[in-house]
N, C-alpha and C. Protein backbone atom coordinates (compact mmCIF):
# COMPACT_ATOMS: atom_id res chain seq x y z
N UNK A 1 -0.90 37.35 -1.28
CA UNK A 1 -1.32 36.23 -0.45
C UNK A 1 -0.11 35.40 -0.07
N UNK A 2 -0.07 35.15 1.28
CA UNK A 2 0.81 34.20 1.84
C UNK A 2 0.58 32.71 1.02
N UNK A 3 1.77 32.01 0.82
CA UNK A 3 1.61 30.87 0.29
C UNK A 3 1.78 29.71 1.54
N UNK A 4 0.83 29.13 1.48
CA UNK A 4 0.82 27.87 2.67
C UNK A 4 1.08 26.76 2.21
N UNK A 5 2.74 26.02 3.11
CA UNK A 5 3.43 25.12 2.47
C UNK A 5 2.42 23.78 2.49
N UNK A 6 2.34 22.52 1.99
CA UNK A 6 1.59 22.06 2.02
C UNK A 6 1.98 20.85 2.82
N UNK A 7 1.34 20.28 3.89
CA UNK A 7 1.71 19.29 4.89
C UNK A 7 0.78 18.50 4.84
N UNK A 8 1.70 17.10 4.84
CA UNK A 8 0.88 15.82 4.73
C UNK A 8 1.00 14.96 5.55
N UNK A 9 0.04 14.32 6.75
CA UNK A 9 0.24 13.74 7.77
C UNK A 9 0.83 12.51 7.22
N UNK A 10 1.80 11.60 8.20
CA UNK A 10 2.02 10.10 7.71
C UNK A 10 0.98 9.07 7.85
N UNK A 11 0.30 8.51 7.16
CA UNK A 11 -0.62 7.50 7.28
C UNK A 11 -0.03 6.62 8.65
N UNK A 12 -1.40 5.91 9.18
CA UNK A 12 -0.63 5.07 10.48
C UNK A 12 0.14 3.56 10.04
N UNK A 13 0.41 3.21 11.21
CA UNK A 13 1.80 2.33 10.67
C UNK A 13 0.37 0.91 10.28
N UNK A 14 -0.45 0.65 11.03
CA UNK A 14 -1.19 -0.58 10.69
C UNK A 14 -1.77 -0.52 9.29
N UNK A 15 -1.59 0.56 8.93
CA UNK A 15 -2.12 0.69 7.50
C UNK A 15 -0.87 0.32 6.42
N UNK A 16 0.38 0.16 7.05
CA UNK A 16 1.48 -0.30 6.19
C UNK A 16 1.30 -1.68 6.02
N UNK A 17 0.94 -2.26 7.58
CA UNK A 17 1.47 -3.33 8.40
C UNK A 17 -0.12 -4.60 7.02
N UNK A 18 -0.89 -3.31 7.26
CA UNK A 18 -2.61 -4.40 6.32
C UNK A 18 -1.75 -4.66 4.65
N UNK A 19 -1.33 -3.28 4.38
CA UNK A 19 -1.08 -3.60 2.66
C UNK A 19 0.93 -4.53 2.69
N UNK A 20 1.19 -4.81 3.88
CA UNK A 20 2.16 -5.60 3.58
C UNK A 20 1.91 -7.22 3.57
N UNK A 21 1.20 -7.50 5.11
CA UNK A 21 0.80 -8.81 5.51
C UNK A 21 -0.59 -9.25 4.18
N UNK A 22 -1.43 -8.22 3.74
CA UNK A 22 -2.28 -8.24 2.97
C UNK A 22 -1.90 -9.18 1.57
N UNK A 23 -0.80 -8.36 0.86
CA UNK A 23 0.21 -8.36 -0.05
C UNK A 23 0.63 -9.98 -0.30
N UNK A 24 1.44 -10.35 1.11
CA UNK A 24 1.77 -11.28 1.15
C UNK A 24 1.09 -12.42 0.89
N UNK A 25 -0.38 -12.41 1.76
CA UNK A 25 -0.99 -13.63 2.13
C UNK A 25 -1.95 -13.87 0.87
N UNK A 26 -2.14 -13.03 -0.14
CA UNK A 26 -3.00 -12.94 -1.13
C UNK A 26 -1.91 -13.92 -2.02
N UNK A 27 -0.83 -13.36 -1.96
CA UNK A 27 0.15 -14.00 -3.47
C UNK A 27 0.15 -15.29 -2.60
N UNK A 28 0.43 -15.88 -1.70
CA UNK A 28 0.81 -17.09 -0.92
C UNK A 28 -0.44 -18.20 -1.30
N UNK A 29 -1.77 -17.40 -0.89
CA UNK A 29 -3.07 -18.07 -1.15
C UNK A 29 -3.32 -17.93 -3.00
N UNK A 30 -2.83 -17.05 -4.16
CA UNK A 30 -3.14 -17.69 -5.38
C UNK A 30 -2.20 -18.26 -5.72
N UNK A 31 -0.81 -18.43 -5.21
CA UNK A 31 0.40 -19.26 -5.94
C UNK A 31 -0.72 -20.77 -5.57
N UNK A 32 -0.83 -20.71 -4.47
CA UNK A 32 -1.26 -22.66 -3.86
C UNK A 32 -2.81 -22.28 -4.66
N UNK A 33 -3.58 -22.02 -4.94
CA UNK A 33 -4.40 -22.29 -5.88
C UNK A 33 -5.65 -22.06 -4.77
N UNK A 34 -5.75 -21.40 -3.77
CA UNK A 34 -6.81 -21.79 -3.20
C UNK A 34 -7.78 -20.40 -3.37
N UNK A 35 -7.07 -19.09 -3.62
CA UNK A 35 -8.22 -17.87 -4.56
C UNK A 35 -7.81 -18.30 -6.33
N UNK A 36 -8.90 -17.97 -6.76
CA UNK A 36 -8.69 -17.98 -8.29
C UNK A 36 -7.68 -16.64 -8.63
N UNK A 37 -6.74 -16.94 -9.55
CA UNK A 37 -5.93 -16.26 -9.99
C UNK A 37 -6.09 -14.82 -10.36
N UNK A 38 -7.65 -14.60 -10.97
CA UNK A 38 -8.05 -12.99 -11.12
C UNK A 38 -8.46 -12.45 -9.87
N UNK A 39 -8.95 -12.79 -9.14
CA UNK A 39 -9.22 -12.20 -7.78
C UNK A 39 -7.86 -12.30 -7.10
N UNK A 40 -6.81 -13.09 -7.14
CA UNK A 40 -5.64 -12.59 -6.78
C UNK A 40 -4.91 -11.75 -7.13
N UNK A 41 -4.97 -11.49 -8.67
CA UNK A 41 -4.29 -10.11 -9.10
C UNK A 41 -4.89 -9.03 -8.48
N UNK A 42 -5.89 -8.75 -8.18
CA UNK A 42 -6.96 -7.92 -8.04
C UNK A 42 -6.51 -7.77 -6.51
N UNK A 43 -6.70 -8.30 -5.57
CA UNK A 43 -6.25 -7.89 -4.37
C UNK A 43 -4.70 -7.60 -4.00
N UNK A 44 -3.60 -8.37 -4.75
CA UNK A 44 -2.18 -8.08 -4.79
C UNK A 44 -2.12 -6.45 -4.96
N UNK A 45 -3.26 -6.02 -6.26
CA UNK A 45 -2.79 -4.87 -6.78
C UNK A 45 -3.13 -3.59 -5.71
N UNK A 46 -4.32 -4.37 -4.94
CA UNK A 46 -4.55 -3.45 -4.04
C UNK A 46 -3.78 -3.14 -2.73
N UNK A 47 -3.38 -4.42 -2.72
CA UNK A 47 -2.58 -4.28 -1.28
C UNK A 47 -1.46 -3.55 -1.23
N UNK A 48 -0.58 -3.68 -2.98
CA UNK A 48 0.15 -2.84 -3.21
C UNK A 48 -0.08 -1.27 -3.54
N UNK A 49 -1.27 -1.17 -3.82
CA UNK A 49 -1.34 0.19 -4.14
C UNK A 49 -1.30 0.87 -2.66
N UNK A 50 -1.86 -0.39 -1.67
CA UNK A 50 -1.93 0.45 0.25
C UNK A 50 -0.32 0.64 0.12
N UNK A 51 0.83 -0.23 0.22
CA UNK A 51 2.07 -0.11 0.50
C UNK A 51 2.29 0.98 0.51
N UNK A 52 2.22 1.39 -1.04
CA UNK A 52 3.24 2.27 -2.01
C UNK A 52 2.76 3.67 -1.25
N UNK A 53 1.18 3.53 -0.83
CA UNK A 53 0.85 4.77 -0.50
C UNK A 53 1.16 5.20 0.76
N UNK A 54 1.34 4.02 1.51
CA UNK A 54 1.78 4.28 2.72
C UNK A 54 3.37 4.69 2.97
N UNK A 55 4.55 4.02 2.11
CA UNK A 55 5.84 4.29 1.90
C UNK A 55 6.06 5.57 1.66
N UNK A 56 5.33 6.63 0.38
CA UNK A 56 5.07 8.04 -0.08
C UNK A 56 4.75 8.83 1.09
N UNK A 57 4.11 8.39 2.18
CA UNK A 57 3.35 9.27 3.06
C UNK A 57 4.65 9.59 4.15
N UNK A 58 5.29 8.60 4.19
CA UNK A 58 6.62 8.58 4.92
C UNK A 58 7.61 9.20 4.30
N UNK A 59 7.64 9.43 3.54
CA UNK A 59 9.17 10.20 2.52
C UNK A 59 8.99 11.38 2.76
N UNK A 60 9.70 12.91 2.56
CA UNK A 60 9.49 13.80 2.76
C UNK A 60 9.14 14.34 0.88
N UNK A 61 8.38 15.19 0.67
CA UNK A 61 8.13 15.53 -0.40
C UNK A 61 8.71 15.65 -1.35
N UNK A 62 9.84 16.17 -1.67
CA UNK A 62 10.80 16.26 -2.56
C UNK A 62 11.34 15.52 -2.71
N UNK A 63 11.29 14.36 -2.26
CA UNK A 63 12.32 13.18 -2.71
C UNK A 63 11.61 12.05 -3.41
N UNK A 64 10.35 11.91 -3.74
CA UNK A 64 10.08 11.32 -4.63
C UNK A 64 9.17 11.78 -5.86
């Protein structure tokens, strides 16, 4: 059997653009107190988990 290399499209860029501006405006809004602090971890972690996934999708495979 032929082995088929495995190709991974790059996620789109607004999906960087949500878990960056996301990221931001979450830590900005629990530093000033206006989300409660656990629902801010909670969305930070998510926004970062969009980043990271979106940064990976951009790298070429072997390099991370």
């Amino acid at each position: 059997m032929k082995k088929i290399p495995k190709t991974v499209d790059a996620l789109p860029g607004t999906f960087m653009l949500t878990g960056m501006f996301g990221f931001i405006i979450t830590a900005i809004y629990t530093s000033s107190g206006k989300i409660p602090l656990d629902y801010g971890v909670a969305f930070c972690i998510v926004f970062l988990i969009m980043l990271l996934a979106s940064l990976k999708s951009i790298m070429p495979s072997g390099k991370i």
